[in-house]
Protein backbone atom coordinates (compact mmCIF):
# COMPACT_ATOMS: atom_id res chain seq x y z
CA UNK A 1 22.63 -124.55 -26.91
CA UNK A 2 20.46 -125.20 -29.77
CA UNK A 3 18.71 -122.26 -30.67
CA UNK A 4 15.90 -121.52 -33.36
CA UNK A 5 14.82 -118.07 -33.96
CA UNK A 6 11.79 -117.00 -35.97
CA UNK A 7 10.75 -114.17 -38.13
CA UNK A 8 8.23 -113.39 -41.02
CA UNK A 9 10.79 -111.82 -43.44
CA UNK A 10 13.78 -111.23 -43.86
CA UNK A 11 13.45 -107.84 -45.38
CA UNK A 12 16.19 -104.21 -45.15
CA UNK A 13 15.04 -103.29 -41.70
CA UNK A 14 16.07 -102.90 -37.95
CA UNK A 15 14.46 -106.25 -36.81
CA UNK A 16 15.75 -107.90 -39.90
CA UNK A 17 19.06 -106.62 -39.21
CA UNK A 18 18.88 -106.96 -35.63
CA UNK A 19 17.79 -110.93 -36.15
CA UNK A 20 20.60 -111.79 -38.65
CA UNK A 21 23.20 -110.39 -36.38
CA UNK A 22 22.35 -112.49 -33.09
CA UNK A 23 22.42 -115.62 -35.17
CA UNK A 24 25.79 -114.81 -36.49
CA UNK A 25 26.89 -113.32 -33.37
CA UNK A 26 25.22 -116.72 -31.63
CA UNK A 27 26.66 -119.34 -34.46
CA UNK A 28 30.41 -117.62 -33.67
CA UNK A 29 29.75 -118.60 -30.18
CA UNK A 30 30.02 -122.23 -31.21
CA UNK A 31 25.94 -122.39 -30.54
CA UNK A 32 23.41 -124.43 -33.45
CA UNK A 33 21.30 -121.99 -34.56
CA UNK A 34 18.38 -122.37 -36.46
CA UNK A 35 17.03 -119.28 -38.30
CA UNK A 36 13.38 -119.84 -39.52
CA UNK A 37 11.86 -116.94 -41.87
CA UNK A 38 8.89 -116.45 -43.93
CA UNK A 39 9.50 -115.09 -47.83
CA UNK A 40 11.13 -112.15 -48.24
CA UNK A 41 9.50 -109.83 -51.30
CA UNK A 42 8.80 -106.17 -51.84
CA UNK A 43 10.71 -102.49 -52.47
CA UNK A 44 12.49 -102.88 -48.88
CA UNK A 45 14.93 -105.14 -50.26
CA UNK A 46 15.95 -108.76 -49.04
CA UNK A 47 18.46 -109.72 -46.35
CA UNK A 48 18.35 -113.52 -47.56
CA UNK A 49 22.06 -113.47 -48.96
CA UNK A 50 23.13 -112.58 -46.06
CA UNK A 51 21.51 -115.01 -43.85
CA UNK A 52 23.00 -117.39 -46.05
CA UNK A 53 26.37 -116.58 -45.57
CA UNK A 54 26.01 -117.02 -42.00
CA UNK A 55 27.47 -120.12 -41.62
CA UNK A 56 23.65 -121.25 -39.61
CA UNK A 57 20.86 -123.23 -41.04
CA UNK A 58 18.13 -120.81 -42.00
CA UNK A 59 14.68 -122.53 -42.93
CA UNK A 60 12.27 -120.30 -45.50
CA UNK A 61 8.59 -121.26 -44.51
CA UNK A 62 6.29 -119.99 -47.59
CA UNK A 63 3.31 -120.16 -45.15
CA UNK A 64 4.99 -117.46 -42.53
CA UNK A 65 3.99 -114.14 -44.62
CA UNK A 66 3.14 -110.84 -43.11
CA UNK A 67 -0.38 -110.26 -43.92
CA UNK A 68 -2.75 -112.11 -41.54
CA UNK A 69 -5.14 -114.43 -43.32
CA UNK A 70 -6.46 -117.67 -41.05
CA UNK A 71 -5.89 -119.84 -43.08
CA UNK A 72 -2.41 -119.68 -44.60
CA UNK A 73 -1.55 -119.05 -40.86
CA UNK A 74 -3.02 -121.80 -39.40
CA UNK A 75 -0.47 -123.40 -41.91
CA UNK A 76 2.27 -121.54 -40.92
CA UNK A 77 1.39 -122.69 -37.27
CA UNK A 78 1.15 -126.56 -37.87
CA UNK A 79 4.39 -126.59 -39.76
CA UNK A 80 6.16 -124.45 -37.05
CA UNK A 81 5.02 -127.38 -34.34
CA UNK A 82 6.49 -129.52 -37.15
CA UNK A 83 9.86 -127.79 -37.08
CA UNK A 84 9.83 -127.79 -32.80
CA UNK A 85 9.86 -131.23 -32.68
CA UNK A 86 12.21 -132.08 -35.56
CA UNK A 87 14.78 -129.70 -34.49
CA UNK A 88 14.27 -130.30 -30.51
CA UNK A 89 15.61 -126.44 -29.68
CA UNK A 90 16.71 -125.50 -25.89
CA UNK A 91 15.52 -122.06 -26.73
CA UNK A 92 12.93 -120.49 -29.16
CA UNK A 93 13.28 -116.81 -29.66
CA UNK A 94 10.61 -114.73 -31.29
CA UNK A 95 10.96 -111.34 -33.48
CA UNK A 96 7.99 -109.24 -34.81
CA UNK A 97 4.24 -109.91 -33.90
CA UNK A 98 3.28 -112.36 -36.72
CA UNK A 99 5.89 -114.71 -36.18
CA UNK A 100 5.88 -114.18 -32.17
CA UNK A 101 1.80 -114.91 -31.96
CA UNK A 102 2.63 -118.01 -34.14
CA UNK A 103 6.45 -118.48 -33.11
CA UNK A 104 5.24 -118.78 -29.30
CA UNK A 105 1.82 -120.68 -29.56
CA UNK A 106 3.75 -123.24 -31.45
CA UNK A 107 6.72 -123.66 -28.77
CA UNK A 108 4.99 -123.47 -25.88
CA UNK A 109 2.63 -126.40 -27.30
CA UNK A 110 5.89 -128.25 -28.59
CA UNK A 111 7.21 -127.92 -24.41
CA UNK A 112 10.53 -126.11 -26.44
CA UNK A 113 12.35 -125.70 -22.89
CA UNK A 114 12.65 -121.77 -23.19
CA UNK A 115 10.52 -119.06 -25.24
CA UNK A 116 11.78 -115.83 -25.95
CA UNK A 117 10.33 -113.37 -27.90
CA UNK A 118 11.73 -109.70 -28.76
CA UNK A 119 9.46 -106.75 -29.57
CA UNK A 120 11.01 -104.44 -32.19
CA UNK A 121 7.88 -102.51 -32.80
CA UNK A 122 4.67 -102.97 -31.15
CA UNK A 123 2.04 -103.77 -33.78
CA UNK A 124 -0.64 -101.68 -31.73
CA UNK A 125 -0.15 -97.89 -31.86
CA UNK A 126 -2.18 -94.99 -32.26
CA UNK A 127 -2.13 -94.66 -35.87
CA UNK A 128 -4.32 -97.08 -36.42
CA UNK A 129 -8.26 -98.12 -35.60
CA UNK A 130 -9.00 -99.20 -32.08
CA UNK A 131 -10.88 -102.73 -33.36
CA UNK A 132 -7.31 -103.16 -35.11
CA UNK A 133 -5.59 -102.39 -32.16
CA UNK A 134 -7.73 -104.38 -29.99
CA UNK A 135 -7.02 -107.75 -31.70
CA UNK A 136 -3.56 -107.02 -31.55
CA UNK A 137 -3.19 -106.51 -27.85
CA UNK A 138 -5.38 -109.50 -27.34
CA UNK A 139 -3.44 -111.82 -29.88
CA UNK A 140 -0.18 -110.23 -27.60
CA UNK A 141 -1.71 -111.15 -24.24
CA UNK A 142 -2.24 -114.52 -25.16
CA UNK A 143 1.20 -114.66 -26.40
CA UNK A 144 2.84 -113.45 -23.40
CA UNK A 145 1.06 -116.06 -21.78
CA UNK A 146 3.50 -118.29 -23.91
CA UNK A 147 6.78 -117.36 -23.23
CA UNK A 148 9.07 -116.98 -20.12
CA UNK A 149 10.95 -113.55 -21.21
CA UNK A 150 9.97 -110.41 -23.41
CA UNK A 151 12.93 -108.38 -24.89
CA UNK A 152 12.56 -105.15 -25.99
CA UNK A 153 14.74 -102.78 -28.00
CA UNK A 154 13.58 -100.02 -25.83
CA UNK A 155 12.53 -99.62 -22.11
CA UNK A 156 9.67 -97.67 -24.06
CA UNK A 157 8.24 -100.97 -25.14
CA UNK A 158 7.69 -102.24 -21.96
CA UNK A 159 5.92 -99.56 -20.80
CA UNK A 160 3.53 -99.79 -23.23
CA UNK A 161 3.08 -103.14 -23.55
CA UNK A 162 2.76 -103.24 -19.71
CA UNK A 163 0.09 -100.12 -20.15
CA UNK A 164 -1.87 -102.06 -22.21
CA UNK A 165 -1.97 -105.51 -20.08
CA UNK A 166 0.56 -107.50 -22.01
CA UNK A 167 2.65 -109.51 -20.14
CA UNK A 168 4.03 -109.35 -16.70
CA UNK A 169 6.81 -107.16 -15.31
CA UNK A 170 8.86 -109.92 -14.25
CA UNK A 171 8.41 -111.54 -17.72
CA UNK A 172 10.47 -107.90 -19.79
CA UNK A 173 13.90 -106.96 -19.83
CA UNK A 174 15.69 -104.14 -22.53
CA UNK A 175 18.69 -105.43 -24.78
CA UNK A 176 19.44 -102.58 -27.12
CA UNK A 177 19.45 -103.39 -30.44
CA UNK A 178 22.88 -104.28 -31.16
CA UNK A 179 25.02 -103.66 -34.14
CA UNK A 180 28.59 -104.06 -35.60
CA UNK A 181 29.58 -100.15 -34.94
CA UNK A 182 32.96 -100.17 -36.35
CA UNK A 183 32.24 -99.67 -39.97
CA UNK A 184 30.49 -96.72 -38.88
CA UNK A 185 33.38 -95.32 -36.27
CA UNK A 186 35.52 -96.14 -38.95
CA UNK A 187 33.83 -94.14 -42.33
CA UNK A 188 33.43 -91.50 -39.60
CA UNK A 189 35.72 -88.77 -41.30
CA UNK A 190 35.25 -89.53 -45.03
CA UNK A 191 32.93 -86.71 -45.55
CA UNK A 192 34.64 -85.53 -48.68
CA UNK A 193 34.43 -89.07 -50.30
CA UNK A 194 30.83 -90.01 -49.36
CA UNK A 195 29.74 -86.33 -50.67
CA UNK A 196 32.06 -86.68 -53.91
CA UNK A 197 30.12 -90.41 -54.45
CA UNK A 198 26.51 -88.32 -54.42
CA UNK A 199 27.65 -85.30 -55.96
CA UNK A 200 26.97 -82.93 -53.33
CA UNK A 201 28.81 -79.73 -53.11
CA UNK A 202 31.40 -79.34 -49.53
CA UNK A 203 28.89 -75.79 -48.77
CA UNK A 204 25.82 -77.69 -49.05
CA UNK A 205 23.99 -78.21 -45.50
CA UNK A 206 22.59 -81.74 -45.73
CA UNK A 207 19.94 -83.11 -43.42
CA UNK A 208 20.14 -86.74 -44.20
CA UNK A 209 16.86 -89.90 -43.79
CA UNK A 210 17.54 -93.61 -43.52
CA UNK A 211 13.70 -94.46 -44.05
CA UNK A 212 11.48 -96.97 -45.66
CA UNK A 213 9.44 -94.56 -48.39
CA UNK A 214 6.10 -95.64 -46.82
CA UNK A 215 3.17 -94.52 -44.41
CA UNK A 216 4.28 -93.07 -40.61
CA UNK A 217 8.06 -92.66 -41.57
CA UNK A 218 7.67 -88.49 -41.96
CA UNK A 219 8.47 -87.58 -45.24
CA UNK A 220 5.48 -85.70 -45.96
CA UNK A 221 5.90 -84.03 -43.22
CA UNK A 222 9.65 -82.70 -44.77
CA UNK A 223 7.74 -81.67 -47.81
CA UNK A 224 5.17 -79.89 -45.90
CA UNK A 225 7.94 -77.40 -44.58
CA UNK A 226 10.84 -77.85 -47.78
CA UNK A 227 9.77 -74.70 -49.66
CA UNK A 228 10.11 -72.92 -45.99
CA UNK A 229 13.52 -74.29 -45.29
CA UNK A 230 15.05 -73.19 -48.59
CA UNK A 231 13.68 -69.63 -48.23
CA UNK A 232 15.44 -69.55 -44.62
CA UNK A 233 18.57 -71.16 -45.45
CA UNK A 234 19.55 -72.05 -49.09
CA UNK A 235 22.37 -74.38 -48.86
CA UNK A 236 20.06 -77.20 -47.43
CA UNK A 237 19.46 -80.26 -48.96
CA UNK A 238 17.67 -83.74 -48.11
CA UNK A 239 19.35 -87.10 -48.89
CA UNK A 240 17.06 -89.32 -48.28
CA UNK A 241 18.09 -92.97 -48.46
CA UNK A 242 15.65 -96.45 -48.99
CA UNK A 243 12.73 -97.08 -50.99
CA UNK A 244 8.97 -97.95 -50.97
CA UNK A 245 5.82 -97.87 -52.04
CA UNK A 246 5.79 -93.68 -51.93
CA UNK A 247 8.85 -93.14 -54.15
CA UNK A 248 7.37 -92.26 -57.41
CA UNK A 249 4.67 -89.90 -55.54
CA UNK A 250 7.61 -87.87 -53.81
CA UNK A 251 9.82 -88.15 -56.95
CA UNK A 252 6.71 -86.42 -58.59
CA UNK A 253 6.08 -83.41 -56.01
CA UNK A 254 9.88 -83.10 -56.07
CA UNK A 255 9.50 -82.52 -59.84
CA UNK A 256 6.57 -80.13 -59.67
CA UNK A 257 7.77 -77.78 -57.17
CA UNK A 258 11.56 -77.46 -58.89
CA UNK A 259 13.12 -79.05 -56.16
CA UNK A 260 15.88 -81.60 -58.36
CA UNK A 261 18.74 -79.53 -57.18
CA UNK A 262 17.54 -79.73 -53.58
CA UNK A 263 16.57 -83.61 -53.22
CA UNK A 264 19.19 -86.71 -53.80
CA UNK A 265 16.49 -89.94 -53.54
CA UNK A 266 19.68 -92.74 -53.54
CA UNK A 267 16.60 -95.53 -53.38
CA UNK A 268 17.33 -98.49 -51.71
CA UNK A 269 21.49 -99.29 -50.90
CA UNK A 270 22.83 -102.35 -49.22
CA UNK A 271 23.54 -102.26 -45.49
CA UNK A 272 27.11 -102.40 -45.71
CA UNK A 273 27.02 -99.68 -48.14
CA UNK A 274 25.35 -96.71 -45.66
CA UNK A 275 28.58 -96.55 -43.25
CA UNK A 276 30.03 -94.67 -46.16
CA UNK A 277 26.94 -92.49 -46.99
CA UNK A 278 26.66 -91.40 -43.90
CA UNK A 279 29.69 -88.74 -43.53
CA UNK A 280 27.73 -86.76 -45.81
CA UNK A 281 25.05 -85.86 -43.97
CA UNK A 282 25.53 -82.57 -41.14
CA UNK A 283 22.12 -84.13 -39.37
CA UNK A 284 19.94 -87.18 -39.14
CA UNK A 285 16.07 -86.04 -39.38
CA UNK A 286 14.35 -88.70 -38.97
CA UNK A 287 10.66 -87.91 -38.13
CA UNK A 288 8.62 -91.31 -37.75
CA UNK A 289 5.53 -91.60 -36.03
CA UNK A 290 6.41 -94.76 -34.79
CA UNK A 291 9.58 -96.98 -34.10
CA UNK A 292 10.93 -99.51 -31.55
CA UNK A 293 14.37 -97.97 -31.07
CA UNK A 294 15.45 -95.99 -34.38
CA UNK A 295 18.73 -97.84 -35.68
CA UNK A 296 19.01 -95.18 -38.82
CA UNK A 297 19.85 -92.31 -35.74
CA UNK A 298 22.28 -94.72 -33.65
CA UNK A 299 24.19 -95.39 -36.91
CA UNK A 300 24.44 -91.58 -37.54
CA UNK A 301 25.07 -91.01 -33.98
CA UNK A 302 28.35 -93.56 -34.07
CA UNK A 303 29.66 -91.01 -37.08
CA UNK A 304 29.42 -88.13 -35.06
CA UNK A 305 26.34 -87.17 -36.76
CA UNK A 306 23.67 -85.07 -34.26
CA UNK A 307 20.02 -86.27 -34.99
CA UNK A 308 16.49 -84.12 -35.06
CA UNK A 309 13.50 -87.26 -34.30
CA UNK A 310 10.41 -87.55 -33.17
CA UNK A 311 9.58 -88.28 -29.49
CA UNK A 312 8.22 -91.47 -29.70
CA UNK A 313 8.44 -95.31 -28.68
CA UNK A 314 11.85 -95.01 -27.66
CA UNK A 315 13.69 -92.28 -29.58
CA UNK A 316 14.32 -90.55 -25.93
CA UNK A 317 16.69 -93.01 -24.97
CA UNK A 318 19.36 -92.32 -27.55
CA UNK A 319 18.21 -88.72 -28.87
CA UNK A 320 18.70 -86.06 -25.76
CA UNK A 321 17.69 -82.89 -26.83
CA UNK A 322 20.67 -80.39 -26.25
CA UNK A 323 23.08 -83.67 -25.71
CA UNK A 324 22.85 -85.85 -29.12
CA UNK A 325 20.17 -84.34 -30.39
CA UNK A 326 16.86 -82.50 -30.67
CA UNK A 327 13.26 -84.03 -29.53
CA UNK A 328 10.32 -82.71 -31.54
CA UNK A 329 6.83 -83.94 -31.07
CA UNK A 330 5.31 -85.95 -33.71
CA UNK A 331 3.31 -83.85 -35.82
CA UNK A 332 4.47 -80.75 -34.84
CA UNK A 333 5.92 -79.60 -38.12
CA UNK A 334 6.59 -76.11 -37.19
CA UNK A 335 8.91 -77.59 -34.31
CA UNK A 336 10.72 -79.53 -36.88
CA UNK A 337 11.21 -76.73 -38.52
CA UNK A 338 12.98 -74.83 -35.92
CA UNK A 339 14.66 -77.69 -34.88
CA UNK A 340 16.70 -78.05 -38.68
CA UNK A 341 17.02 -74.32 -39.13
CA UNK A 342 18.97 -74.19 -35.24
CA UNK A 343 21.13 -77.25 -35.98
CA UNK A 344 21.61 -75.89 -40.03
CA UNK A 345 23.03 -72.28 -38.45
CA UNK A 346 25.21 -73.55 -35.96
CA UNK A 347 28.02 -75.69 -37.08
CA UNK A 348 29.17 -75.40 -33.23
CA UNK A 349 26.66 -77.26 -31.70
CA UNK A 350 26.56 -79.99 -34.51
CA UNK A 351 29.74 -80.97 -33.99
CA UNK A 352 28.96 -80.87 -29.99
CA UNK A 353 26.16 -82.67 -30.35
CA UNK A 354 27.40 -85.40 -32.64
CA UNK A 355 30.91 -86.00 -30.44
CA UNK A 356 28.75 -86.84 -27.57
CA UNK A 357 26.17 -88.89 -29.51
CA UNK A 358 29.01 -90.89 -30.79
CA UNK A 359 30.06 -91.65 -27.05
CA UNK A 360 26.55 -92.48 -26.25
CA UNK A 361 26.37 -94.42 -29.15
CA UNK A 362 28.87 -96.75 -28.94
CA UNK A 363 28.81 -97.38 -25.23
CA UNK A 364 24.88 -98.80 -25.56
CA UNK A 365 24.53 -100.42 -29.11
CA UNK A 366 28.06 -102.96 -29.50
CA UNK A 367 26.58 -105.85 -31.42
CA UNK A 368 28.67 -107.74 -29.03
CA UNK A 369 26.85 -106.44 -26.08
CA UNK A 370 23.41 -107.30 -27.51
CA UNK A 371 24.67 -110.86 -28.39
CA UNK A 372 26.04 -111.63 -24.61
CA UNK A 373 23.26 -110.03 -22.95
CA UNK A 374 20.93 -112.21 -24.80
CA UNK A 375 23.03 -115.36 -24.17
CA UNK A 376 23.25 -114.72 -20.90
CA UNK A 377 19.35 -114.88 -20.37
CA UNK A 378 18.97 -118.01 -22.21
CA UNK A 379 20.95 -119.51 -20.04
CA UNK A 380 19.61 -118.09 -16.70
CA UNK A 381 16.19 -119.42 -17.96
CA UNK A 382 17.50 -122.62 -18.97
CA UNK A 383 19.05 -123.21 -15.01
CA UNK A 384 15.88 -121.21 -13.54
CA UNK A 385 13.63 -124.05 -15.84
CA UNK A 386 15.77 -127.25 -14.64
CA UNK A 387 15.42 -126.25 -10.90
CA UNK A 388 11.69 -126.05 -10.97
């Protein structure tokens, strides 16, 4: 098949990630893929080497940018019409609203055979204002309109896209987002290295956060409760791993509050390098307001690692409180505090949770999985398409 995905950017994050590895996983297959992305700029960090090595054509469009401004995407739209007809795909497939809106309109004008578009995130929620989220559902509606199947990373984001009039039910199927999980089964036991690499003592209790530094990811919320944490239980320590547009705020409030001793900020590290950062941690917290399906937690969960997240979007489907994990509410700071003193007293019931996490883990989330399941729906759209 000859397949074009599209994405704004090819930035460190789960869609990113998630993107890159169906095109690889797709070009192995002996399919032509096509991966077309917008530029990729900013403290996240850029996947763009790696697409690269892929081995697939990838296509950067200067016009496909994040920020929504009419005209530069009206742009963005004409040359993606452009790029339908020169590269005649069987299948357009969609990630992240920007690009979908755009990605889909353009396809479905361009009679591309099959449209496909994943949500990773939706880009209404509640943390924002309701004219804000208004456009957005509308712009999805019309979208939906546009395509013949909607993917989502969680069953979570069907419901609420469903909720909310996007879409219909026949049009949504989940396909977990997939990733290569032996790197992570296999740095599993290398606690003593990964803690020697960040200088962390073996008696230290470390609750560890894969997180873009920026709005609705939770770290205030950890700094709201630190000084309380320490006073309960003074081997714990945060390692909190990524970067953004908050760093030199918390790096500040850190400093003020004598904390230096109590906070390792690694910044922003390479994909293949958190596998081996991981063993350090004795818990994942990860409290954000808002994510599709949070990778950071399955990749902790593969190394045995239990996880403390907030209950939304779909965090239930991977973090079962008194299984893998605890569930707090967002917001509910008090909660989260419980929730990391329990875990931080009871070695027992870490390593309980975190064996069956691990199980749970790495029978859902095989990159292989994703990149068959996905496959196999092209294809059953392709054959449902030709017999209409």
């Amino acid at each position: 098949m000859k397949i074009v995905h599209v994405i704004t950017r090819l930035i460190v994050g789960g869609a990113q990630e998630n993107t890159i590895l169906t095109c690889e996983g797709q070009h192995r297959r002996g399919h032509d893929v096509t991966l077309i992305t917008g530029p990729s700029t900013g403290p996240e960090g850029s996947l763009m080497q790696r697409a690269g090595e892929g081995g697939y054509r990838v296509i950067v469009e200067e016009s496909l940018i994040r920020s929504v401004h009419p005209i530069i995407d009206a742009q963005a739209y004409h040359r993606l019409k452009q790029l339908c007809r020169q590269l005649r795909p069987d299948i357009i497939h969609t990630h992240s609203s920007k690009a979908g809106i755009l990605g889909r309109k353009a396809a479905w004008k361009s009679k591309v055979p099959v449209v496909v578009h994943t949500i990773h995130g939706l880009a209404f929620h509640p943390y924002q204002s309701k004219l804000t989220n208004a456009a957005w559902i509308a712009l999805e509606r019309f979208a939906a309109r546009r395509c013949h199947k909607i993917i989502c990373v969680a069953d979570a984001m069907t419901r609420q896209a469903l909720a909310c009039g996007v879409g219909k039910p026949e049009q949504f199927i989940t396909v977990y987002s997939g990733m290569d999980i032996q790197p992570f089964l296999a740095a599993a036991d290398q606690r003593s290295a990964a803690r020697s690499s960040l200088g962390i003592a073996d008696d230290r209790i470390v609750m560890g956060t894969i997180a873009r530094l920026q709005p609705l990811k939770g770290h205030d919320d950890l700094l709201a409760i630190a000084a309380e944490l320490f006073a309960a239980e003074p081997r714990l320590t945060f390692l909190w791993i990524g970067d953004g547009k908050f760093q030199a705020r918390f790096r500040e409030k850190i400093r003020r509050a004598g904390w230096e001793d109590r906070f390792i900020l690694k910044g922003l590290v390479a994909p293949a390098e958190i596998p081996k950062l991981i063993p350090a941690m004795d818990m994942m917290v990860h409290p954000s307001y808002r994510e599709g399906l949070p990778r950071a937690v399955v990749q902790g969960m593969l190394e045995s690692i239990p996880a403390i997240v907030y209950n939304c979007d779909g965090a239930d489907e991977i973090c079962i409180t008194g299984h893998s994990g605890i569930l707090v509410e967002p917001g509910d700071i008090a909660a989260l505090r419980s929730a990391i003193l329990q875990l931080s007293q009871n070695a027992e019931r870490r390593k309980a949770m975190g064996l069956q996490g691990k199980v749970l883990a790495a029978a859902k989330f095989d990159v292989n999985r994703m990149v068959d399941s996905l496959l196999d729906i092209y294809q059953k759209v392709l054959g449902e398409r030709h017999e209409s």
